[in-house]
PDB file of N, CA and C in Angstrom:
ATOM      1  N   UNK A   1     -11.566   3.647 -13.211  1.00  0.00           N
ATOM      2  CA  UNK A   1     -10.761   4.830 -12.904  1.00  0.00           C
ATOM      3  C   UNK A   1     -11.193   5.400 -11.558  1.00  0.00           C
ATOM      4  N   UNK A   2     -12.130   5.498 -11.476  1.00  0.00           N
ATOM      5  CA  UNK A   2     -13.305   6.009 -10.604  1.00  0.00           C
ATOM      6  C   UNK A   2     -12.856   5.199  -9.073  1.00  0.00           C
ATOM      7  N   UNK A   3     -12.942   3.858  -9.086  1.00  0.00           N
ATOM      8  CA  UNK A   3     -12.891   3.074  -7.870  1.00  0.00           C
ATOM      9  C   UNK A   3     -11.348   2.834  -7.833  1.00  0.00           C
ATOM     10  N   UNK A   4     -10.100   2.824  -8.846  1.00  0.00           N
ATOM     11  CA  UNK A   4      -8.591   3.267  -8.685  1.00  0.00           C
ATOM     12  C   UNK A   4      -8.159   4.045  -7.777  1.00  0.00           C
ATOM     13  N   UNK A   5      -8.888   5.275  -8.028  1.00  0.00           N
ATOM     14  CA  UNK A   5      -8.540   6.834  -7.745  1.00  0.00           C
ATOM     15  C   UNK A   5      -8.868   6.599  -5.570  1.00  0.00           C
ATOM     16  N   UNK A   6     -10.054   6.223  -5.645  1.00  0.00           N
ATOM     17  CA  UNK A   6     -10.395   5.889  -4.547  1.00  0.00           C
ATOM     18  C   UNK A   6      -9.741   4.922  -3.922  1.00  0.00           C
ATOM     19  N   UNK A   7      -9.219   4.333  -4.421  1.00  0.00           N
ATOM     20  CA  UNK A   7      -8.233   3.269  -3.102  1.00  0.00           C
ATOM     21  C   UNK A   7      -7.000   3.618  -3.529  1.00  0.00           C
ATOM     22  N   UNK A   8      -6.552   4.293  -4.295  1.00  0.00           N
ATOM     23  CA  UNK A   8      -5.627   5.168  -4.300  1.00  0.00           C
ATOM     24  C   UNK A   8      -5.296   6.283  -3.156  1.00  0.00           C
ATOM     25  N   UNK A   9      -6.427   6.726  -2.956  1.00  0.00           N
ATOM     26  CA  UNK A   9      -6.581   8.185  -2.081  1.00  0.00           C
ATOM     27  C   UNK A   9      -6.709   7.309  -0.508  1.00  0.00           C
ATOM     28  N   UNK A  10      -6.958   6.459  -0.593  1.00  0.00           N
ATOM     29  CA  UNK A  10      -7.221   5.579   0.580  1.00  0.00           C
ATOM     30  C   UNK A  10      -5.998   5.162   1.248  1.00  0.00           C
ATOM     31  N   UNK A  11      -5.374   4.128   0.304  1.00  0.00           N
ATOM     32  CA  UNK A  11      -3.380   4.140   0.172  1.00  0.00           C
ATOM     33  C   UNK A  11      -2.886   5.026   0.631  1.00  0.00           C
ATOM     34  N   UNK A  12      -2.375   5.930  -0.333  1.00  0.00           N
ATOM     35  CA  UNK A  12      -2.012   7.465   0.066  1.00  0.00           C
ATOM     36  C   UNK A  12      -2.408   7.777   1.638  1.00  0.00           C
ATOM     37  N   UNK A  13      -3.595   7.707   1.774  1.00  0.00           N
ATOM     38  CA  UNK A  13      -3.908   8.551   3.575  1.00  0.00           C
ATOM     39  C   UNK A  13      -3.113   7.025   4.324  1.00  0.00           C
ATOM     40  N   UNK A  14      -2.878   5.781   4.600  1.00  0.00           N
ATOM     41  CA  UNK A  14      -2.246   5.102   5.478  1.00  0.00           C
ATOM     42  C   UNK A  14      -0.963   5.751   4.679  1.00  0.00           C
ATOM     43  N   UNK A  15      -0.202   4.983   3.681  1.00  0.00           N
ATOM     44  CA  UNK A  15       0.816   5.479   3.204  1.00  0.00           C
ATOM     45  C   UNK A  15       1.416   6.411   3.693  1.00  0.00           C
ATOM     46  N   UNK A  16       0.961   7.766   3.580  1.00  0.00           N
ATOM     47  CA  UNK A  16       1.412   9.194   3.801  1.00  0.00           C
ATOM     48  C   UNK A  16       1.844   9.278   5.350  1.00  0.00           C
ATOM     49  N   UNK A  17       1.424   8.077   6.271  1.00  0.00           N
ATOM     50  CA  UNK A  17       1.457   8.837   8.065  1.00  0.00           C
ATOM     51  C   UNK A  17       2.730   7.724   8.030  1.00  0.00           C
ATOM     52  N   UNK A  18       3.082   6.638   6.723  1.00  0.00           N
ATOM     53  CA  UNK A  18       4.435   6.240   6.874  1.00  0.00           C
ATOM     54  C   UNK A  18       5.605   6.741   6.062  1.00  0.00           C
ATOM     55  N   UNK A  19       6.887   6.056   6.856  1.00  0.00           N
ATOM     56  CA  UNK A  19       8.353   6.904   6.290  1.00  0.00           C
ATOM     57  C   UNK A  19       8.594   6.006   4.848  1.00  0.00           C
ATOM     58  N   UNK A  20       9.412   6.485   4.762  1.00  0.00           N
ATOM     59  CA  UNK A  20       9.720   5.529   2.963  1.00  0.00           C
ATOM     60  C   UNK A  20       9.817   4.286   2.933  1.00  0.00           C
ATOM     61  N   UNK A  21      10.700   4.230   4.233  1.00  0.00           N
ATOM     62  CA  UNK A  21      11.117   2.448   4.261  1.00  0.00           C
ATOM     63  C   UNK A  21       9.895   1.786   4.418  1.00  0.00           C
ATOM     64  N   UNK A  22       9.047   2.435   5.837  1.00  0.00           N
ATOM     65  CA  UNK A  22       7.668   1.369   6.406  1.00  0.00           C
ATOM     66  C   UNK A  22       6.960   1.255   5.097  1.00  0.00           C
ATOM     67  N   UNK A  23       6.643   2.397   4.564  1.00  0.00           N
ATOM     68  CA  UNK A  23       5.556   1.559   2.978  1.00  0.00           C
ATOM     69  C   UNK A  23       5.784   0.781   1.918  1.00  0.00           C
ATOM     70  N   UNK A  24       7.798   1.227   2.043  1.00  0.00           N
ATOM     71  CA  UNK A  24       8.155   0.003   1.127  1.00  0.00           C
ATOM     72  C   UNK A  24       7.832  -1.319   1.531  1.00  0.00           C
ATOM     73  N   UNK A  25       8.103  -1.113   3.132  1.00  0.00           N
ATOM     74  CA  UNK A  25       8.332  -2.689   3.722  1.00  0.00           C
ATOM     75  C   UNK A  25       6.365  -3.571   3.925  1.00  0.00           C
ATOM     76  N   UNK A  26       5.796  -2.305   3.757  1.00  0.00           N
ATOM     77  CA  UNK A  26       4.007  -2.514   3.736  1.00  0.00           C
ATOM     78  C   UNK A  26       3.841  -3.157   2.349  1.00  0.00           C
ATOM     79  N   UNK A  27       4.234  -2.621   1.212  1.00  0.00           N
ATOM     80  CA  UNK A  27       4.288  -2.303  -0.115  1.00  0.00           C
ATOM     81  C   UNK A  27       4.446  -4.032  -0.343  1.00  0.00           C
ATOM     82  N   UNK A  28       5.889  -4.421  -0.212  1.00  0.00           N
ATOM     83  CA  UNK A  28       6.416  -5.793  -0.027  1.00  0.00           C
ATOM     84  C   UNK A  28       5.713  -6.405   0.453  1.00  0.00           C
ATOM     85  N   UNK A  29       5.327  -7.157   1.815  1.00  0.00           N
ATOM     86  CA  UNK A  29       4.407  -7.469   2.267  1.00  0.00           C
ATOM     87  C   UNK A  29       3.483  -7.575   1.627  1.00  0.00           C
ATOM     88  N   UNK A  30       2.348  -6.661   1.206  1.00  0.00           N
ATOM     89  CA  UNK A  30       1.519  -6.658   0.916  1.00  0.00           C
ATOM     90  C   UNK A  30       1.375  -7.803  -0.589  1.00  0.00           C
ATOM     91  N   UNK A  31       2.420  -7.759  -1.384  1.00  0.00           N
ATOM     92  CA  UNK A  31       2.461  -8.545  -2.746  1.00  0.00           C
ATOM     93  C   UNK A  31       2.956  -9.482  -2.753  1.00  0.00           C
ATOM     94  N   UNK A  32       3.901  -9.804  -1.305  1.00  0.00           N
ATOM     95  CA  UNK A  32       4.730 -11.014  -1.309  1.00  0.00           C
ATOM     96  C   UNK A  32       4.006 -12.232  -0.640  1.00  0.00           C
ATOM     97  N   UNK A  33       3.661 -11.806   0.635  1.00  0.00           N
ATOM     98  CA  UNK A  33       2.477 -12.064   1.567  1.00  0.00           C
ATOM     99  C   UNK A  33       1.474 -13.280   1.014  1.00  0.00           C
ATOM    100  N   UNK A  34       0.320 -12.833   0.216  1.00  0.00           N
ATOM    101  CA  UNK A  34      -0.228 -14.173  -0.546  1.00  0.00           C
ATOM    102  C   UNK A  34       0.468 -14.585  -1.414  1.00  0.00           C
ATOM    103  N   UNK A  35       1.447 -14.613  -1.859  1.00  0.00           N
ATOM    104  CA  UNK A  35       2.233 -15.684  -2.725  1.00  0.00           C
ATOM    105  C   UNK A  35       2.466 -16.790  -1.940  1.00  0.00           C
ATOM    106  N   UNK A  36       3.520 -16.407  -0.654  1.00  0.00           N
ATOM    107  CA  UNK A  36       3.561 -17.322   0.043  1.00  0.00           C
ATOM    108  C   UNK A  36       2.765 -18.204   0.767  1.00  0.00           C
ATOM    109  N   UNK A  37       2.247 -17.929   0.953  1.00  0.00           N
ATOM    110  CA  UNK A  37       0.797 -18.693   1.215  1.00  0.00           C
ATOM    111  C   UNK A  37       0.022 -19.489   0.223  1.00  0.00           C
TER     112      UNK A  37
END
């Protein structure tokens, strides 16, 4: 919970300085990214 919360709050601070689309499009990336690979 403890180490969640923290890369949660971590997320959130990049997250937050983007618009809806860029974190969706980070968001994506981010899960699609090593698949393909």
């Amino acid at each position: 919970m403890i180490q969640g919360a923290g890369a949660f709050r971590e997320n959130g601070f990049v997250f937050g300085r983007l618009s809806p689309t860029q974190t969706w499009r980070v968001l994506k990336l981010s899960h699609y990214s090593p698949m393909q690979r």
